[in-house]
Protein backbone atom coordinates (compact mmCIF):
# COMPACT_ATOMS: atom_id res chain seq x y z
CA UNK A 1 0.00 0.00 0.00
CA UNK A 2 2.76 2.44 1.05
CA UNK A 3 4.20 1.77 -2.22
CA UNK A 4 1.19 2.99 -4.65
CA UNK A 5 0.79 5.83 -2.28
CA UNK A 6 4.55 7.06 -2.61
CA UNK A 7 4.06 6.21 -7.04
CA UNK A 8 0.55 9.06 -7.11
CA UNK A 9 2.50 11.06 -4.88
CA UNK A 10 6.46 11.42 -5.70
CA UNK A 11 7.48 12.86 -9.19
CA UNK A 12 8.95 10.80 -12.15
CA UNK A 13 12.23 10.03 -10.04
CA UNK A 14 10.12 8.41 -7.87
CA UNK A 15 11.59 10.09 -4.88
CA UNK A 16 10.86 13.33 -4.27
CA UNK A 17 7.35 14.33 -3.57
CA UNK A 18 5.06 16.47 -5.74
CA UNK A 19 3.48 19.15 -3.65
CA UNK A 20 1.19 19.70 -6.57
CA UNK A 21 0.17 16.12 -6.86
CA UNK A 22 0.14 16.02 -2.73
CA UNK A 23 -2.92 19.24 -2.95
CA UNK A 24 -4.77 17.42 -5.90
CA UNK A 25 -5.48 14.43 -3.79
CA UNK A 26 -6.30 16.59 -0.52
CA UNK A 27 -8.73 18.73 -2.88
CA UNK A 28 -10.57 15.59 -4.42
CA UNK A 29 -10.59 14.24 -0.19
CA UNK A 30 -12.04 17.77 1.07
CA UNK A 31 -14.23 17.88 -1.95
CA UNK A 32 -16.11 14.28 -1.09
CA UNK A 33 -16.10 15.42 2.65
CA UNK A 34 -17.87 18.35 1.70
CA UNK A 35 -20.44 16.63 -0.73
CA UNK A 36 -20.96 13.92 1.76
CA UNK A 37 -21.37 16.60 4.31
CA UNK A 38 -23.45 19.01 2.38
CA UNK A 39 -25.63 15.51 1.37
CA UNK A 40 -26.60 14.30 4.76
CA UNK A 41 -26.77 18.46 6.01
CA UNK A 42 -29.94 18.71 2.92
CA UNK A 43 -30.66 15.43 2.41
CA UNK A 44 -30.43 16.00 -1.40
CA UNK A 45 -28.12 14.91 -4.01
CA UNK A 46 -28.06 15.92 -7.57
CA UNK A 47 -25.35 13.06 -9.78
CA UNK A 48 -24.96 15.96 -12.25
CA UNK A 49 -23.74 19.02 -10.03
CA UNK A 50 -21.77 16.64 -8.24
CA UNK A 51 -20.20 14.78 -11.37
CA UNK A 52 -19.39 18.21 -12.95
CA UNK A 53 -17.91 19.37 -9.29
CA UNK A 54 -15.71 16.19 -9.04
CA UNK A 55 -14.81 16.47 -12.72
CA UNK A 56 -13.55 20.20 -12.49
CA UNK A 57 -11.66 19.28 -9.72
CA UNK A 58 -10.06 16.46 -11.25
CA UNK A 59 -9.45 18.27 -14.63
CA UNK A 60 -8.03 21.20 -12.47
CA UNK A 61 -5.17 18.61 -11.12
CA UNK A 62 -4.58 17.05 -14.30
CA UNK A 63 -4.04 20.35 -16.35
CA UNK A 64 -1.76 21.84 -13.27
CA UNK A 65 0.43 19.00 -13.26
CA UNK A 66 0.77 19.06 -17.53
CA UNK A 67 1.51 22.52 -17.01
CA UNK A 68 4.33 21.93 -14.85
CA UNK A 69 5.60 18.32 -16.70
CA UNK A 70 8.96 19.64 -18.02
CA UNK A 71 10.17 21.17 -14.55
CA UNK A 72 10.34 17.61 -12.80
CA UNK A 73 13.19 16.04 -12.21
């Protein structure tokens, strides 16, 4: 387990951690904590808003980490 966590986390070198990989997996955890907070809070859920939500957030992390490809060591 230790060792998929360190591969999503660490950079191509497989060593030193990627603090932009490190907030996209904190902003997809606070973004489920949220939903599942704001769902039991209302009572509601709506599979579109919170497919669209999810993927924004996941598109956000994916585009920030292109963006930054060619610095990594």
């Amino acid at each position: 387990m230790n060792k998929i966590i360190s591969d999503c986390f660490t950079g191509k070198d497989n060593q030193t951690y990627d603090i932009g990989r490190i907030l996209w997996g904190l902003s997809v955890i606070v973004f489920l904590a949220l939903s599942s907070f704001s769902c039991i809070k209302s009572s509601t859920w709506n599979p579109v808003d919170f497919g669209i939500g999810l993927g924004s957030v996941l598109a956000a992390g994916g585009v920030a980490l292109g963006l930054k490809k060619s610095t990594e060591p």
